[in-house]
C-alpha atoms as a PDB file:
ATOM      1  CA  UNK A   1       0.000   0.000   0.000  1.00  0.00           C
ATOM      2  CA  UNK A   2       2.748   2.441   1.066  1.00  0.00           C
ATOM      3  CA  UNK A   3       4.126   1.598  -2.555  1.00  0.00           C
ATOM      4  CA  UNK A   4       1.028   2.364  -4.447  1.00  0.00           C
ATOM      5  CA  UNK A   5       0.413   5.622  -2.179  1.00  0.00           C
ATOM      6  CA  UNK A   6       4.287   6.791  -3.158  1.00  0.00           C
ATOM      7  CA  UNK A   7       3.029   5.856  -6.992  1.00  0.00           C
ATOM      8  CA  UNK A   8       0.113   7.701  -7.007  1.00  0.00           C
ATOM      9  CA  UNK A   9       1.535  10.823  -5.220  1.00  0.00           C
ATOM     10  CA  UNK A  10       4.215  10.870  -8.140  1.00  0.00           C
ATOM     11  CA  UNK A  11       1.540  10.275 -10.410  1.00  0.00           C
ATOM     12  CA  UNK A  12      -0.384  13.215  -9.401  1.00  0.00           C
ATOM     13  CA  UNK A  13       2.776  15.055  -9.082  1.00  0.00           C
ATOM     14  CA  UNK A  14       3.118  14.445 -12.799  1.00  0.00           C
ATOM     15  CA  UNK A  15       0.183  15.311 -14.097  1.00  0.00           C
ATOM     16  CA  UNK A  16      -0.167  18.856 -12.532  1.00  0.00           C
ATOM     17  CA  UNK A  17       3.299  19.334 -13.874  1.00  0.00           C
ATOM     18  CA  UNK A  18       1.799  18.509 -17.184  1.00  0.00           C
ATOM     19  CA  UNK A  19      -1.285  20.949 -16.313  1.00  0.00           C
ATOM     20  CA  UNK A  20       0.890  23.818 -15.866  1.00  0.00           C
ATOM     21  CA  UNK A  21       2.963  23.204 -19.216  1.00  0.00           C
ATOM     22  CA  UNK A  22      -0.604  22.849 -21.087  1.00  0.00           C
ATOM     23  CA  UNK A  23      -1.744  26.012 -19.423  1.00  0.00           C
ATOM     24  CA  UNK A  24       1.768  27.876 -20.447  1.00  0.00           C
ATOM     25  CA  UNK A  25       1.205  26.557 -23.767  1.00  0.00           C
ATOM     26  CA  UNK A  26      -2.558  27.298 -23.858  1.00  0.00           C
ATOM     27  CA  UNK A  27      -1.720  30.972 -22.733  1.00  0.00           C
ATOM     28  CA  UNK A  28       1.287  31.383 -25.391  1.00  0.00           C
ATOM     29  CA  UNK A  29      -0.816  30.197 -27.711  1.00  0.00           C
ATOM     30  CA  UNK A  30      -3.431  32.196 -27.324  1.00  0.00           C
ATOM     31  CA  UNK A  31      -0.991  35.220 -27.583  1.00  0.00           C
ATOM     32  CA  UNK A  32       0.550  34.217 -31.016  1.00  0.00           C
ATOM     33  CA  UNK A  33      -3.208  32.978 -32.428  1.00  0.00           C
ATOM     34  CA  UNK A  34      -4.739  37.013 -33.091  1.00  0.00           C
ATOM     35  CA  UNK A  35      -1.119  37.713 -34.787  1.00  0.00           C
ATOM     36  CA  UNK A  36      -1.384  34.501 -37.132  1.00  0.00           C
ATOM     37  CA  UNK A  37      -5.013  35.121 -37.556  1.00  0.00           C
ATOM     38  CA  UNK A  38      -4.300  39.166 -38.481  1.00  0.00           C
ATOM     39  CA  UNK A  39      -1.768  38.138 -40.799  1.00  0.00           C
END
């Protein structure tokens, strides 16, 4: 169980890590989309 727990922590660890990138992406995305769309 302690194993799993440990696992799952990382886990979750992980996928707010990959949250944040998406967001950062999402965000300098957005910024670049008007200038692409403009042009």
């Amino acid at each position: 169980m302690m194993g799993r727990s440990g696992t799952l922590d990382r886990a979750r660890k992980g996928a707010e890590t990959l949250r944040e990138l998406a967001v950062k992406a999402a965000s300098r995305d957005s910024c670049l989309r008007p200038a692409a769309q403009a042009r």
